[in-house]
C-alpha atoms as a PDB file:
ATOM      1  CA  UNK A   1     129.758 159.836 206.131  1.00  0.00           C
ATOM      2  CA  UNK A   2     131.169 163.149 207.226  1.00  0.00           C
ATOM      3  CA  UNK A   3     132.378 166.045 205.360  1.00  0.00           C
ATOM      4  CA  UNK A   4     135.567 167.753 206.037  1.00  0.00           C
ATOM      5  CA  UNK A   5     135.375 170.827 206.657  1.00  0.00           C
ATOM      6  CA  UNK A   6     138.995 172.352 205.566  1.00  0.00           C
ATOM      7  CA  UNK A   7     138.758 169.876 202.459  1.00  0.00           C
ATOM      8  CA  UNK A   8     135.234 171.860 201.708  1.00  0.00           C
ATOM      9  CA  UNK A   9     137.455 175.329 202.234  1.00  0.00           C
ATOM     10  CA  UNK A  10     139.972 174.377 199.803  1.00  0.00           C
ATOM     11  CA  UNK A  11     137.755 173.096 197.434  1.00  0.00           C
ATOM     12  CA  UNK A  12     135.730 176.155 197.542  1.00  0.00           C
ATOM     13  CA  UNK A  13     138.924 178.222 196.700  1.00  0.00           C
ATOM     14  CA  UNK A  14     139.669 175.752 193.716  1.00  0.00           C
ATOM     15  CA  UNK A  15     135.848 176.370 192.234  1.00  0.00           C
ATOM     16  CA  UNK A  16     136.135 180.300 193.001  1.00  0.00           C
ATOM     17  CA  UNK A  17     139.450 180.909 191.557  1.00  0.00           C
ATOM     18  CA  UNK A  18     139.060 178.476 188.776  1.00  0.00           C
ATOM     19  CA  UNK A  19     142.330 176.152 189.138  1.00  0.00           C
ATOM     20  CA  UNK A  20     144.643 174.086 191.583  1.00  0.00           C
ATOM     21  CA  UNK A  21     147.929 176.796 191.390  1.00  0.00           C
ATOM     22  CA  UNK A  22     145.357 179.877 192.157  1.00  0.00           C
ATOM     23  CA  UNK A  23     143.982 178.504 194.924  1.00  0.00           C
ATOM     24  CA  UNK A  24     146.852 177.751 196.177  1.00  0.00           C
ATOM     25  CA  UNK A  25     148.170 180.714 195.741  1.00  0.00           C
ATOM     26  CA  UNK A  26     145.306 182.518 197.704  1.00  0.00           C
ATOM     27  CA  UNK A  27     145.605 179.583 200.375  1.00  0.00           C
ATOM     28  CA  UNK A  28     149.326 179.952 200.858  1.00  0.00           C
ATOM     29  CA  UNK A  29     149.691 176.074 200.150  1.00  0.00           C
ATOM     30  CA  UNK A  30     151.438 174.154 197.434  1.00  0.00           C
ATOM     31  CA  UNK A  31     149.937 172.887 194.130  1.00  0.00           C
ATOM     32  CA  UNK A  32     150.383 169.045 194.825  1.00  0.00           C
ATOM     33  CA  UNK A  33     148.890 169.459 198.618  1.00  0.00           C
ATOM     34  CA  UNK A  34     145.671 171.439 196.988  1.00  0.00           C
ATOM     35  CA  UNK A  35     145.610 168.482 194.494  1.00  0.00           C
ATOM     36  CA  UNK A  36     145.602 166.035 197.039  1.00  0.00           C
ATOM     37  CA  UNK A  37     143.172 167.487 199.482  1.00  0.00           C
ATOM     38  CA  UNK A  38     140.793 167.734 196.552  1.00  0.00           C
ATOM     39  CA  UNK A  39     141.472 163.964 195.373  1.00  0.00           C
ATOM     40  CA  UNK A  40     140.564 162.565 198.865  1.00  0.00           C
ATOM     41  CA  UNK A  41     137.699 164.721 199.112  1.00  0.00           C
ATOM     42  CA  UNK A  42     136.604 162.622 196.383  1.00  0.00           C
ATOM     43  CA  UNK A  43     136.970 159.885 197.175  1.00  0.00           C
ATOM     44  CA  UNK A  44     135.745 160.529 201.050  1.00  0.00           C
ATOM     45  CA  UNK A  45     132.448 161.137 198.783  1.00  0.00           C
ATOM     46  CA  UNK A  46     133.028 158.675 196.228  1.00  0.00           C
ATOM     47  CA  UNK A  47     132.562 161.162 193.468  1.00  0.00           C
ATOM     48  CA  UNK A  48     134.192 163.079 190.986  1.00  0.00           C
ATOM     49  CA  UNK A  49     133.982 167.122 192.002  1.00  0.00           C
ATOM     50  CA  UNK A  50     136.326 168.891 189.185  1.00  0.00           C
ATOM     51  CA  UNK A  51     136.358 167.684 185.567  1.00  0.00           C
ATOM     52  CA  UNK A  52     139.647 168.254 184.797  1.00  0.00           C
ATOM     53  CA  UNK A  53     139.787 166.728 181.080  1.00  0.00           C
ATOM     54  CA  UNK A  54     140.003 170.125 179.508  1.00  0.00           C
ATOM     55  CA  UNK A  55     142.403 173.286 179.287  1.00  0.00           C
ATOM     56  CA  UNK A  56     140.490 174.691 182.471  1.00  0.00           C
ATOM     57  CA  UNK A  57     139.288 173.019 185.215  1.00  0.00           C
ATOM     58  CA  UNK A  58     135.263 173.170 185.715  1.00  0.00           C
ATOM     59  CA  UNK A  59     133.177 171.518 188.429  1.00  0.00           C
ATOM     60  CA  UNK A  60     130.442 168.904 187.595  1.00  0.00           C
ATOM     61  CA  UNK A  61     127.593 168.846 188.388  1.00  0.00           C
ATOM     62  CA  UNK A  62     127.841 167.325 191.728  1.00  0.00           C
ATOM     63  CA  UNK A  63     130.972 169.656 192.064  1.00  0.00           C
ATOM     64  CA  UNK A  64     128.415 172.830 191.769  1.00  0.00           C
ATOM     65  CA  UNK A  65     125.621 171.603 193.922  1.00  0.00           C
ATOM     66  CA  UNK A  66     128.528 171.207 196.751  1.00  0.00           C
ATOM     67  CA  UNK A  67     129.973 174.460 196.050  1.00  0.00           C
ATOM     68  CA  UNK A  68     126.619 176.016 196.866  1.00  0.00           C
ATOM     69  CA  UNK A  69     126.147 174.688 200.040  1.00  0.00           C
ATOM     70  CA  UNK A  70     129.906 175.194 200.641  1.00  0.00           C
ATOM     71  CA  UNK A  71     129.359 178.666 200.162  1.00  0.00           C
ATOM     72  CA  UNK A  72     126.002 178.588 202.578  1.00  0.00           C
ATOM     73  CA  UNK A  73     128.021 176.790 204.756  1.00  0.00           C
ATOM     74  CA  UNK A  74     131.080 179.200 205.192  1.00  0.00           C
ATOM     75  CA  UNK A  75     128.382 182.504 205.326  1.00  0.00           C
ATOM     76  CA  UNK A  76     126.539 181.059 207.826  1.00  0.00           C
ATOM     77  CA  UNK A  77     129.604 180.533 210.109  1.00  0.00           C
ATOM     78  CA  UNK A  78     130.721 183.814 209.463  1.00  0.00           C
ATOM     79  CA  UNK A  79     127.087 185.399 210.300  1.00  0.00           C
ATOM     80  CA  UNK A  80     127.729 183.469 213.288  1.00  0.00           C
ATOM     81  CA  UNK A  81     130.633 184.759 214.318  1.00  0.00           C
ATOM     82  CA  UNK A  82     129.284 188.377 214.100  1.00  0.00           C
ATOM     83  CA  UNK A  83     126.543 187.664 216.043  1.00  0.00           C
ATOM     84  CA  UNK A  84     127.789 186.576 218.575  1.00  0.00           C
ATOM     85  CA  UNK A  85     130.686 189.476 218.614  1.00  0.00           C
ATOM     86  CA  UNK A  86     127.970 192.196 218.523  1.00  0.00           C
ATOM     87  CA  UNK A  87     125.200 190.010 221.229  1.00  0.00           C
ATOM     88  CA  UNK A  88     126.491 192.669 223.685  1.00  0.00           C
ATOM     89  CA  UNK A  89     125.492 195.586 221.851  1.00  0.00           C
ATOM     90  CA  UNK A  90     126.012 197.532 218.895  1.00  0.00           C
ATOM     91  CA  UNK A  91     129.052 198.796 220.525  1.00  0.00           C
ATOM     92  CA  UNK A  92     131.252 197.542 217.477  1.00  0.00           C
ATOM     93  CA  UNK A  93     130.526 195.734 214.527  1.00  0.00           C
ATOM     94  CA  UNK A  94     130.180 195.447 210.319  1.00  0.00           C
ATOM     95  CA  UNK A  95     126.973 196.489 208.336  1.00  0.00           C
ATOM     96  CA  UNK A  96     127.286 196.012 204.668  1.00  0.00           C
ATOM     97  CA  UNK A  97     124.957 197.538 202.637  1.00  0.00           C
ATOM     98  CA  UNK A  98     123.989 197.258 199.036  1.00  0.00           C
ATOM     99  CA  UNK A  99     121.787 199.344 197.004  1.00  0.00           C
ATOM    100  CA  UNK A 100     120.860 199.873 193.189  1.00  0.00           C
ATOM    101  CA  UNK A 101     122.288 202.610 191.185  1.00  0.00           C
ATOM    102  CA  UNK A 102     119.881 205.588 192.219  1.00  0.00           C
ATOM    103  CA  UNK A 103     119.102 204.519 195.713  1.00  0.00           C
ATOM    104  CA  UNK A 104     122.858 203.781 196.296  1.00  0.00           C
ATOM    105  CA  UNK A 105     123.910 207.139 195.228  1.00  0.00           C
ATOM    106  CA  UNK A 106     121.394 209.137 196.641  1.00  0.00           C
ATOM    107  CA  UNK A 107     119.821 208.097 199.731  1.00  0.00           C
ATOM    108  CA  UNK A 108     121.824 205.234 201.238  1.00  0.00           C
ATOM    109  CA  UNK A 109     124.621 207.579 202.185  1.00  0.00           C
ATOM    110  CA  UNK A 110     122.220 209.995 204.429  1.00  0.00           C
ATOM    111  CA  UNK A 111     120.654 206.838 205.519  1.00  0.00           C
ATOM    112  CA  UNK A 112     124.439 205.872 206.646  1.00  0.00           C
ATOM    113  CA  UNK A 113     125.135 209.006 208.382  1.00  0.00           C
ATOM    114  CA  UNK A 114     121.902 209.226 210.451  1.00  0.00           C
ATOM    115  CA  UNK A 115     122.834 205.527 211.158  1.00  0.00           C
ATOM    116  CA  UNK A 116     126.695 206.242 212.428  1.00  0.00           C
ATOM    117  CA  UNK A 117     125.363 209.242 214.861  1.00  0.00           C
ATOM    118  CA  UNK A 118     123.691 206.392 216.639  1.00  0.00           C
ATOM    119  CA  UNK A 119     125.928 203.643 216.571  1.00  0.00           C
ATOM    120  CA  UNK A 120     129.628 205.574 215.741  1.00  0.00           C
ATOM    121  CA  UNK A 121     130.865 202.062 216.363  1.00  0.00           C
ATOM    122  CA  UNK A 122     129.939 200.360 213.994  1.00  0.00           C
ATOM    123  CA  UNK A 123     131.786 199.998 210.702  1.00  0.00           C
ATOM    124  CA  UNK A 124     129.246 200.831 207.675  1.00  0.00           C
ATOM    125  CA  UNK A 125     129.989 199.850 203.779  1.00  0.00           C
ATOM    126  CA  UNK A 126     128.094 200.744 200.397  1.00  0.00           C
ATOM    127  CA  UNK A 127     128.080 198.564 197.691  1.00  0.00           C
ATOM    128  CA  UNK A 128     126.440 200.159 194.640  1.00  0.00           C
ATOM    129  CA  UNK A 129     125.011 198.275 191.117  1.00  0.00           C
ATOM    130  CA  UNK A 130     122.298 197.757 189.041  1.00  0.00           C
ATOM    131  CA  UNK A 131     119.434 195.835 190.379  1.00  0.00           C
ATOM    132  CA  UNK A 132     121.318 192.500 188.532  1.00  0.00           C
ATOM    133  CA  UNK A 133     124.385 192.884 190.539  1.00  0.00           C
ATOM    134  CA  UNK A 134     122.878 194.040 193.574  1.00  0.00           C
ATOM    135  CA  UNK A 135     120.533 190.815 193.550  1.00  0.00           C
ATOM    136  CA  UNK A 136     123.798 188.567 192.881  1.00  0.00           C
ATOM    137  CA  UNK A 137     125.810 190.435 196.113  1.00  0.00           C
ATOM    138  CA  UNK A 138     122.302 189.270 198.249  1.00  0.00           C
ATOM    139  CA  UNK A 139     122.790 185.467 196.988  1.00  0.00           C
ATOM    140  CA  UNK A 140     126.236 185.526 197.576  1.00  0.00           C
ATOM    141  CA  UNK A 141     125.966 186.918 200.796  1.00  0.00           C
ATOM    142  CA  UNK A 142     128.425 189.805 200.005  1.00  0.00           C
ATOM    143  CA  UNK A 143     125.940 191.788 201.452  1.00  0.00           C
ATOM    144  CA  UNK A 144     123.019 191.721 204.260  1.00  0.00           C
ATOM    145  CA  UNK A 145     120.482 194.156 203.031  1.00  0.00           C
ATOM    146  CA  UNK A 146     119.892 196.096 200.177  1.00  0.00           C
ATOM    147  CA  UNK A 147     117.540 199.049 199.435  1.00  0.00           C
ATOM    148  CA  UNK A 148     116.545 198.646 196.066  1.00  0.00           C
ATOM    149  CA  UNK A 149     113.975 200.015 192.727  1.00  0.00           C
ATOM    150  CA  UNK A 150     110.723 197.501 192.647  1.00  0.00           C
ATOM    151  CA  UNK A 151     109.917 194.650 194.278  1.00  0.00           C
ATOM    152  CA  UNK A 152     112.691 191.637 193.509  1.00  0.00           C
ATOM    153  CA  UNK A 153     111.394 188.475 191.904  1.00  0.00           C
ATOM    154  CA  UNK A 154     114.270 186.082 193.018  1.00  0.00           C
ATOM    155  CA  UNK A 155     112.711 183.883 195.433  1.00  0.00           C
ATOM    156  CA  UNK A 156     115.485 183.252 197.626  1.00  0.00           C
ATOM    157  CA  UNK A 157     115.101 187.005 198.825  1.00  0.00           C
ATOM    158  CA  UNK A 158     112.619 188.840 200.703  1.00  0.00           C
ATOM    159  CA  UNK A 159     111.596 192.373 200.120  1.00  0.00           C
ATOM    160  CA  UNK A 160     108.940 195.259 201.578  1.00  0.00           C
ATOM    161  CA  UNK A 161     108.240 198.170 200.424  1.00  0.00           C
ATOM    162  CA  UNK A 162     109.427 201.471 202.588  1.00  0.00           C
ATOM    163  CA  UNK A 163     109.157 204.232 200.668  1.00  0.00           C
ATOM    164  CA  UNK A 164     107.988 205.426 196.595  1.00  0.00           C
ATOM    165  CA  UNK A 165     109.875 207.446 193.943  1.00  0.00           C
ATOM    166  CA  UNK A 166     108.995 209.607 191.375  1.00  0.00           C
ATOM    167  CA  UNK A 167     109.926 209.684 187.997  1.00  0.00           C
ATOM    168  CA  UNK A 168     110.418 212.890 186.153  1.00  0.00           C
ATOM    169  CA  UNK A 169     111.408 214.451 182.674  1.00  0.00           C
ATOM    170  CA  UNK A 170     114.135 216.434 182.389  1.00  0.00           C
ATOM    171  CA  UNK A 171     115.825 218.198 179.322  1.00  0.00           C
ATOM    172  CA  UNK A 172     118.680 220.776 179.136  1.00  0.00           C
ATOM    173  CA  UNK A 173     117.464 224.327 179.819  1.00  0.00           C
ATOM    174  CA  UNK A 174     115.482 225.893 176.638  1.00  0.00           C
ATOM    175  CA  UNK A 175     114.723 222.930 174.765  1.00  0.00           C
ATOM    176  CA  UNK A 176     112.086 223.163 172.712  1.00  0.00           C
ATOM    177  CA  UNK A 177     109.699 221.315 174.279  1.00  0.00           C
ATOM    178  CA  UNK A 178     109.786 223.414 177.947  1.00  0.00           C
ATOM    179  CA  UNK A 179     107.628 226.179 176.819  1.00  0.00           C
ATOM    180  CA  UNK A 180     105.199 224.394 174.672  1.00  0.00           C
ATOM    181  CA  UNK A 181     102.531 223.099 178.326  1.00  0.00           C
ATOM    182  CA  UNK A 182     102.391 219.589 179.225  1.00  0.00           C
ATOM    183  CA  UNK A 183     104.327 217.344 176.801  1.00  0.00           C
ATOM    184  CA  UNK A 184     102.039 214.394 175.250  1.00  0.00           C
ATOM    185  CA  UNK A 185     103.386 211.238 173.844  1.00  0.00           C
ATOM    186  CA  UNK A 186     102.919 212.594 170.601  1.00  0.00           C
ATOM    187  CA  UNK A 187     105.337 215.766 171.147  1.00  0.00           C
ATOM    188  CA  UNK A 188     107.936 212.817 172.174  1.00  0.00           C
ATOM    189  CA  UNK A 189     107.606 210.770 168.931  1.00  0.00           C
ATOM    190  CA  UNK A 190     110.574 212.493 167.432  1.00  0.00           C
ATOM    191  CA  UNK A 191     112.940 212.974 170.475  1.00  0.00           C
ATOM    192  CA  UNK A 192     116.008 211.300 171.088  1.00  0.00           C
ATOM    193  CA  UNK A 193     115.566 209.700 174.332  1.00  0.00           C
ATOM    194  CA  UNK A 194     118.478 208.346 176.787  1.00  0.00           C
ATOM    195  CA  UNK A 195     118.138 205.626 178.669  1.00  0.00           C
ATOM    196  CA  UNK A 196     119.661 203.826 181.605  1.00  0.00           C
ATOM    197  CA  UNK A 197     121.657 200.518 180.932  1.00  0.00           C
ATOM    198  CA  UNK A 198     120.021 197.373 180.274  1.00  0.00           C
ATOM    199  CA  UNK A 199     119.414 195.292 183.717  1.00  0.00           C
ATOM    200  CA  UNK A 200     118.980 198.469 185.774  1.00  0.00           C
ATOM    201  CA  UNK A 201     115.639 198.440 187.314  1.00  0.00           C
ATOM    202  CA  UNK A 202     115.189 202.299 186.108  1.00  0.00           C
ATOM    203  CA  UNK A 203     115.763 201.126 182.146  1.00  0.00           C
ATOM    204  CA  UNK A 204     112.525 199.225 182.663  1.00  0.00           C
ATOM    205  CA  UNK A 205     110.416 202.164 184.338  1.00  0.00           C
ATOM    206  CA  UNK A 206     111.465 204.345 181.410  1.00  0.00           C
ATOM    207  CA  UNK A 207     110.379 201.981 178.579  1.00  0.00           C
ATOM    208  CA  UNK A 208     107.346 200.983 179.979  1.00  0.00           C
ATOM    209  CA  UNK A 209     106.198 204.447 181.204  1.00  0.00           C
ATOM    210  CA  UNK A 210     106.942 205.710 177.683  1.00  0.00           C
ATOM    211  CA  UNK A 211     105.172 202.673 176.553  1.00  0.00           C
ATOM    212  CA  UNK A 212     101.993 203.577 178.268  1.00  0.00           C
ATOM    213  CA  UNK A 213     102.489 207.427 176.983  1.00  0.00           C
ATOM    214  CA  UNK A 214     102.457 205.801 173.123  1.00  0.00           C
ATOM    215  CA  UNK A 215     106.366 206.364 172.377  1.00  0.00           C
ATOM    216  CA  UNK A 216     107.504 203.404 170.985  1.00  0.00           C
ATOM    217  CA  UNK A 217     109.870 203.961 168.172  1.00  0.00           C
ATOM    218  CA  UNK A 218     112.103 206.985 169.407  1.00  0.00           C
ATOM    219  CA  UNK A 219     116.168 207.207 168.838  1.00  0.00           C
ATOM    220  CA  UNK A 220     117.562 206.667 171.890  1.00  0.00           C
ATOM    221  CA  UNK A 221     121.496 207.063 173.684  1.00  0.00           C
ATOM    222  CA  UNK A 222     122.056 204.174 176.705  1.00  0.00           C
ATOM    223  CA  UNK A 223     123.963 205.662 179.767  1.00  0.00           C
ATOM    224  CA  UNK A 224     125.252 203.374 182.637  1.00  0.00           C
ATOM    225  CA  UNK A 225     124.271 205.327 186.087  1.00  0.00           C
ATOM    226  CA  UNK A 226     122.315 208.373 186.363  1.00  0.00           C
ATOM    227  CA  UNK A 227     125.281 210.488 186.418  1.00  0.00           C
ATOM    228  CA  UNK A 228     126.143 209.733 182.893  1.00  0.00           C
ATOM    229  CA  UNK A 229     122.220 210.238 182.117  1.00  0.00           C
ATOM    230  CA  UNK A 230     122.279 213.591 183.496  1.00  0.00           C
ATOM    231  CA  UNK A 231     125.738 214.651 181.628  1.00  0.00           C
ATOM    232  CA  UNK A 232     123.994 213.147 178.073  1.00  0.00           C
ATOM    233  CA  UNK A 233     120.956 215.286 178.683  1.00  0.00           C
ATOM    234  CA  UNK A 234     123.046 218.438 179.447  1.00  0.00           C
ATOM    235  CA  UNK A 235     125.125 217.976 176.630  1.00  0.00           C
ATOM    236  CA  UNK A 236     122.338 217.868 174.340  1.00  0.00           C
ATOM    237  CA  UNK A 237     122.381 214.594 173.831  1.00  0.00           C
ATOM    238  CA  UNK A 238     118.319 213.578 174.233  1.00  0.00           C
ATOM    239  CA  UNK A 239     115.596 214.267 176.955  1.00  0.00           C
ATOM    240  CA  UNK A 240     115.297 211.506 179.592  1.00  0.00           C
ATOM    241  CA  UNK A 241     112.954 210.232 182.717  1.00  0.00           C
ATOM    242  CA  UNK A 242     114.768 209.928 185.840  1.00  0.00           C
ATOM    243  CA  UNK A 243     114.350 209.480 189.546  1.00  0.00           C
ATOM    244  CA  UNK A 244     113.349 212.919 191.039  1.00  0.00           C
ATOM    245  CA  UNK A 245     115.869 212.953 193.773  1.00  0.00           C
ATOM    246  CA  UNK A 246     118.797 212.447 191.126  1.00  0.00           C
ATOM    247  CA  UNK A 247     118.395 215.855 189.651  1.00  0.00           C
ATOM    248  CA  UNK A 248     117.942 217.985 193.074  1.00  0.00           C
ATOM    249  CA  UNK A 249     120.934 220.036 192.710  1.00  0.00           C
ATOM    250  CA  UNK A 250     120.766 220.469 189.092  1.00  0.00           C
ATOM    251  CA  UNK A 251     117.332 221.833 189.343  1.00  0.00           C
ATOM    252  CA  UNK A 252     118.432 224.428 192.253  1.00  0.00           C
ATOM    253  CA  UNK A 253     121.413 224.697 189.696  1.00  0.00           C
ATOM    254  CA  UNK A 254     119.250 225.343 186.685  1.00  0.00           C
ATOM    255  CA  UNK A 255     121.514 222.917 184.677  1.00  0.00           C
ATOM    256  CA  UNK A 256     118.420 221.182 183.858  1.00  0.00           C
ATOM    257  CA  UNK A 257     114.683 221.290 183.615  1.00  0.00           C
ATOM    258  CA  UNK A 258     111.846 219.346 184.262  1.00  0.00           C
ATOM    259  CA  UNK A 259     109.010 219.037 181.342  1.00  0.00           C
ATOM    260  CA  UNK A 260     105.588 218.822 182.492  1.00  0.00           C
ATOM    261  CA  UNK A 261     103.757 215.738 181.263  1.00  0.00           C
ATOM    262  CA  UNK A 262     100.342 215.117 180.236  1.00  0.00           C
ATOM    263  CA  UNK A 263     100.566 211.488 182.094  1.00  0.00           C
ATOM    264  CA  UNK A 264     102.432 211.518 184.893  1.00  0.00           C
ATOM    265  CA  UNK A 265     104.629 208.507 185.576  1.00  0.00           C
ATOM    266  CA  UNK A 266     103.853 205.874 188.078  1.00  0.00           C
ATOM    267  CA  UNK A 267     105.943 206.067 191.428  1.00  0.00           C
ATOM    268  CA  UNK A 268     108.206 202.988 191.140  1.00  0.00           C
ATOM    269  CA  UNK A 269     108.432 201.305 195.011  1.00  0.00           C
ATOM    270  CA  UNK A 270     111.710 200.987 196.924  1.00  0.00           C
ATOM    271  CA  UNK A 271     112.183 197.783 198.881  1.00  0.00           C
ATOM    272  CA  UNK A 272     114.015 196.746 202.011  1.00  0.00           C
ATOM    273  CA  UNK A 273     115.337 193.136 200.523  1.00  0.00           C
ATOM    274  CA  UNK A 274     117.235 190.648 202.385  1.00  0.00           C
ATOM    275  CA  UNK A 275     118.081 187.261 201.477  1.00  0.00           C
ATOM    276  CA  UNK A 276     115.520 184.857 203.010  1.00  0.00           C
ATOM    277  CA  UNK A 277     117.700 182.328 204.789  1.00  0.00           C
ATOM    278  CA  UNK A 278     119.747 185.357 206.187  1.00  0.00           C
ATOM    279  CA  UNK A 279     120.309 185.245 210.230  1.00  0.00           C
ATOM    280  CA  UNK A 280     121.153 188.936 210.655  1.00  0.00           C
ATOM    281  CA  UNK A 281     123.118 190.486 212.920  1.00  0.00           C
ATOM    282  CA  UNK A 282     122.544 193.168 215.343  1.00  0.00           C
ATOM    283  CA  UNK A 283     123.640 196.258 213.117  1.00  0.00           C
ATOM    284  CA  UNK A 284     121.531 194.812 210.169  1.00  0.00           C
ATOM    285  CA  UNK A 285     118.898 194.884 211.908  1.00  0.00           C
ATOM    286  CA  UNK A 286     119.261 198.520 213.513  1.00  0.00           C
ATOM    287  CA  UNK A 287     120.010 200.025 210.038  1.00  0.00           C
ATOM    288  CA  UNK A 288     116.401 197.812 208.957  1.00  0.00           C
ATOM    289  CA  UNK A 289     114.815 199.697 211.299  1.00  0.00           C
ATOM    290  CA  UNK A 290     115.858 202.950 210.539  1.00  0.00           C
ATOM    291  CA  UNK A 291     114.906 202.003 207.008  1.00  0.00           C
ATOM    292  CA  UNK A 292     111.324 201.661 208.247  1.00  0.00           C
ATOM    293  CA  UNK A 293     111.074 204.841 210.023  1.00  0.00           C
ATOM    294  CA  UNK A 294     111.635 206.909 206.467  1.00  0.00           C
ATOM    295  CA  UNK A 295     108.609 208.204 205.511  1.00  0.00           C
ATOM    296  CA  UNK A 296     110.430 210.044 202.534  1.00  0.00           C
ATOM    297  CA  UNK A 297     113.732 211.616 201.342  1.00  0.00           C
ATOM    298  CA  UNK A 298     116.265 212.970 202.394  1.00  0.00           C
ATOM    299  CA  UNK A 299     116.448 210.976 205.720  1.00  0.00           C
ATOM    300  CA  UNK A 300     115.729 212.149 208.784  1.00  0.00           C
ATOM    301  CA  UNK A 301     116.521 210.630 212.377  1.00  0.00           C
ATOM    302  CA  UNK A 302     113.217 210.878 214.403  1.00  0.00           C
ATOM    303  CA  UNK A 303     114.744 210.208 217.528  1.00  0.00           C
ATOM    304  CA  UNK A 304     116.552 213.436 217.551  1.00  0.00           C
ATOM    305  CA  UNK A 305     114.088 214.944 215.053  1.00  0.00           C
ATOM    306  CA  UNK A 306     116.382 215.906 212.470  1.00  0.00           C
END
């Protein structure tokens, strides 16, 4: 038995954009000759891919489990195709890279810019989410590598550590608490505390770290991003614990302050992930190895030294 390749391609699209008129819409085909394709796909496999008794087409079972390796199928060809484009050199190229909220915000791009002064040819992307999304770009091979919070869990993916980060307290400028010495957990039993979103790797640092300090019952404000933290905590909104490098310039800025703590929080580890069946190419694994030469933020370049 043999699989046909263009059948698997527009079966893919049908799957991904959830009907026969979409895909082929996207595939510049007609209905009936999507329809068809799909039919003798079937039947070249001599089972049914789409269950098409309802108001929406949905794939069975068998239809998902070939949609997965359709997908594997299609990345790998097109990590093939860059590798072999770039097996001169990293004269040209495509690096896509994905990072969670904090890392993607602030250090990825100086990571990027050390990495375009030594290969300007190379086209470089940022895709930036919570550690959820970020882990679901990785399976879906929308991106190579990632520089994430903590050590992922998915076991399709492969991670080590590169560098630590620090988490801090910070509150508005003369809140109560800043001239009082090292805040306890106690002192934080009655303080409205804001959080990062649920599923970001930073959301789960905060509650257990105030978990270990004994504050387990405060009023709290969610925030997608640490930009919309820091803007709750200015505007009075609750006291928060945050990555140390997201508050730089407000702390030069004096927009906020940091609250000593009686227990200082953990430093969380950043990871280097890839996805573990991943060929890379060429400029993936340059901007790896850059990775591994940080030995903290910001990013230097110690080739050159700076």
């Amino acid at each position: 038995m043999t699989l046909d390749l263009h059948r698997l391609w527009i079966f893919l699209h049908v799957i991904e954009e959830q009907g026969f008129s979409a895909a082929a819409n996207k595939l510049y085909m007609s209905q009936p000759s999507v329809s068809n394709q799909i039919r003798k796909l079937e039947e070249s496999l001599r089972i049914t891919l789409i269950d098409r008794s309802g108001a929406r087409i949905r794939p069975t079972a068998e239809g998902e489990l070939l949609a997965e390796y359709a997908r594997r199928v299609f990345l790998l060809a097109d990590e093939a195709v860059s590798a072999v484009q770039q097996l001169s050199g990293l004269q040209t190229g495509r690096l896509v890279v994905g990072g969670s909220t904090t890392l993607g915000t602030y250090l990825i791009p100086d990571l990027l810019a050390v990495y375009r002064r030594r290969h300007p040819g190379i086209e470089s992307h940022v895709f930036v989410g919570n550690i959820a999304t970020v882990t679901q770009q990785l399976l879906n091979g929308e991106v190579a590598v990632a520089i994430v919070a903590g050590v992922p869990t998915e076991p399709r993916l492969v991670g080590e550590p590169v560098l630590e980060d620090r988490m801090v307290l910070i509150a508005p400028p003369g809140h109560p608490l800043g001239g009082r010495g090292p805040v306890t957990g106690a002192m934080l039993s009655g303080e409205r505390i804001v959080f990062r979103e649920q599923g970001s790797q930073t959301r789960e640092v905060q509650e257990l770290t105030l978990a270990r300090w004994g504050v387990t019952d405060s009023s709290h404000t969610d925030a997608w991003g640490p930009e919309v933290l820091k803007r709750c905590v200015r505007a009075g909104l609750g006291i928060a614990l945050v990555s140390e490098h997201a508050v730089e310039d407000e702390l030069r800025a004096g927009t906020l302050v940091t609250l000593p703590t009686e227990q200082s929080a953990e430093p969380r580890v950043i990871s280097l992930v890839r996805r573990r069946d991943r060929i890379l190419s060429p400029a993936e694994h340059a901007f790896m190895e850059l990775v591994r030469e940080q030995h903290g933020w910001p990013p230097t370049d110690p080739r050159t030294g700076g």
